[in-house]
Protein backbone atom coordinates (compact mmCIF):
# COMPACT_ATOMS: atom_id res chain seq x y z
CA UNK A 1 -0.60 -25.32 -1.20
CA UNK A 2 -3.24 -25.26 1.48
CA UNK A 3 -6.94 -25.19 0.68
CA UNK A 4 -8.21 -22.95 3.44
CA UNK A 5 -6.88 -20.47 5.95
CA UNK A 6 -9.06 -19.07 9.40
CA UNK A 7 -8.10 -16.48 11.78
CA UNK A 8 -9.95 -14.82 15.08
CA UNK A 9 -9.36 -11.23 15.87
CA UNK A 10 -10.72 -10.29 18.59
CA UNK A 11 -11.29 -6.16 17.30
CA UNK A 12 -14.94 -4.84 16.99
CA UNK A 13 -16.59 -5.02 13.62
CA UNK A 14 -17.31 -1.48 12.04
CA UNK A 15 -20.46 -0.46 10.50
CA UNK A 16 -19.78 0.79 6.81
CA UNK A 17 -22.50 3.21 7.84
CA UNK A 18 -20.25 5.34 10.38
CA UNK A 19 -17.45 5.20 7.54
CA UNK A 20 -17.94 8.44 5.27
CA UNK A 21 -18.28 12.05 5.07
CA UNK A 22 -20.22 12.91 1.97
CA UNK A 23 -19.17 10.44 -0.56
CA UNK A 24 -15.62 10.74 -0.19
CA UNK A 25 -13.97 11.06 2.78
CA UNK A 26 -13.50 8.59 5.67
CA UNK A 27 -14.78 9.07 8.89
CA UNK A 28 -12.24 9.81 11.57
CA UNK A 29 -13.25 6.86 13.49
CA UNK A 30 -13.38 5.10 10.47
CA UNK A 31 -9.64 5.71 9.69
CA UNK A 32 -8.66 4.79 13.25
CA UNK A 33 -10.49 1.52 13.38
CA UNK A 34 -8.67 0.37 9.90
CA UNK A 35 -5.49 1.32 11.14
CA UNK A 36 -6.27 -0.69 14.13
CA UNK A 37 -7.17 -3.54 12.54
CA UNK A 38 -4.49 -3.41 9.92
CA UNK A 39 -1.74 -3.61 12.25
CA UNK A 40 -3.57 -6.59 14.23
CA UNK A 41 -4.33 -8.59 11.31
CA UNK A 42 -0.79 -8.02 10.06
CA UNK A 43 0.87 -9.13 13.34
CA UNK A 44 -1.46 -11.96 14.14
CA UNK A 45 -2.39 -13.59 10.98
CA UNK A 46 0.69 -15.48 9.65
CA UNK A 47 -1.08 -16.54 6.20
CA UNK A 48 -1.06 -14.19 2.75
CA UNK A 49 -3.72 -16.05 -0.09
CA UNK A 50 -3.28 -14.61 -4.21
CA UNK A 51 -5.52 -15.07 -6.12
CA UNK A 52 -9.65 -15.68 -6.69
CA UNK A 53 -10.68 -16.72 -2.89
CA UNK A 54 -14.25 -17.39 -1.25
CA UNK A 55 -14.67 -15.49 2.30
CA UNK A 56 -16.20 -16.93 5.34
CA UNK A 57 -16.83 -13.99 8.26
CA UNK A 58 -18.30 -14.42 11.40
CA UNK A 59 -18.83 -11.12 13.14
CA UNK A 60 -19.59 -11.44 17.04
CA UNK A 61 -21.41 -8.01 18.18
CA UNK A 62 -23.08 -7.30 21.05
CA UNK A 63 -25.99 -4.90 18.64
CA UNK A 64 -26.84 -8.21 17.19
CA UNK A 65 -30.63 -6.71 16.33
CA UNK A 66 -29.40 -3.27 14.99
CA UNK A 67 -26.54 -3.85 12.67
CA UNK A 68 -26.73 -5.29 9.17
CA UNK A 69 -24.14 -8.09 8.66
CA UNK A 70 -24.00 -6.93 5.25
CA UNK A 71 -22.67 -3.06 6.62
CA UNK A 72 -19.73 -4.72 8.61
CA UNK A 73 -18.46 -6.72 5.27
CA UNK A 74 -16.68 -3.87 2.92
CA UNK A 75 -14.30 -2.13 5.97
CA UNK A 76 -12.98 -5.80 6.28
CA UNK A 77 -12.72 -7.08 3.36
CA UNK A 78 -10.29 -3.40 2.48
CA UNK A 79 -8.51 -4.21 5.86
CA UNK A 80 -7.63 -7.49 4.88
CA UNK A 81 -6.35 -6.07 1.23
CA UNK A 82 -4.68 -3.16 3.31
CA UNK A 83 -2.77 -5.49 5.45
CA UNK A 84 -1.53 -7.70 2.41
CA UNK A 85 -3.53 -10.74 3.98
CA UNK A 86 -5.49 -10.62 0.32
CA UNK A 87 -4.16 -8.88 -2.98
CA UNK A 88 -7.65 -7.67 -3.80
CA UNK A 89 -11.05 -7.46 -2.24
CA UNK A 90 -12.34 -7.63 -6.38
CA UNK A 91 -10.86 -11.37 -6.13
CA UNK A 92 -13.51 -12.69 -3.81
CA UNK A 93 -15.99 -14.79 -5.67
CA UNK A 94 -17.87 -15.94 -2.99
CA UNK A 95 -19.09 -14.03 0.82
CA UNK A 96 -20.62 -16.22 3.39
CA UNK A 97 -21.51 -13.54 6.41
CA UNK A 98 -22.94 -14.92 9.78
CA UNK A 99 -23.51 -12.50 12.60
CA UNK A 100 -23.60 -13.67 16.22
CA UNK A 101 -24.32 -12.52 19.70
CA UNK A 102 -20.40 -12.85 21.59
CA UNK A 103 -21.52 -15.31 24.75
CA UNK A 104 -17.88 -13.96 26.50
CA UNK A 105 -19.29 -10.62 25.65
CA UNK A 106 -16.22 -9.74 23.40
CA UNK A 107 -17.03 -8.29 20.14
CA UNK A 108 -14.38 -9.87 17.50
CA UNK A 109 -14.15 -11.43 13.82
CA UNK A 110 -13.42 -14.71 12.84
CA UNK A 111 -12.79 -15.65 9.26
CA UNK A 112 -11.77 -18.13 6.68
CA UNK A 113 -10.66 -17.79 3.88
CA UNK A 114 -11.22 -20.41 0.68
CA UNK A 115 -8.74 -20.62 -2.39
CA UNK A 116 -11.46 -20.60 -4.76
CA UNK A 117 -11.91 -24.28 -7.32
CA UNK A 118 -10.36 -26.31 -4.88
């Protein structure tokens, strides 16, 4: 069983700030950009992890100054449970979030992904 798992997508990060209506409903561009990235991360990334896991993301954006890393985390973390690349976003233990200006000037998100105690 292997420790670790990364993947790069290259797919803009979303701000979970643009995500909601009221408290309830998604966003149409919200709902577009998961079902985006759902079908990308579920034809690109070969790897499924169970269990509790630790989360690595890198988010390259070209509004480095004016987005919070911390805003771009939730809509990923559900895409990765909605494409079955995680069984739930309640089993990470651990978030490690780095946000960095894309020097090719393409906005994408690399992660890793940690079985956790290993």
């Amino acid at each position: 069983m292997k420790k670790s798992y990364s993947a790069i997508v290259e797919y803009p990060p979303f701000s979970i700030n643009k995500a909601w209506q009221g408290r309830r409903f998604m966003t149409p561009e919200y709902k577009k950009w998961r079902a985006g990235l759902k079908e990308m991360l579920e034809n690109e990334v070969e790897f499924r992890v169970d269990g509790w896991i630790e989360l690595e993301i890198n988010f390259y954006v070209k509004q480095f100054g004016r987005l919070d890393g911390d805003n771009l985390v939730k809509g990923f973390a559900d895409s990765l449970v909605d494409a079955g690349i995680i069984e739930d976003d309640r089993k990470i233990v651990h978030y490690s979030i780095w946000k960095h200006k894309p020097k090719d000037g393409k906005e994408k998100i690399k992660f890793e992904i940690k079985r956790y105690g290993y």
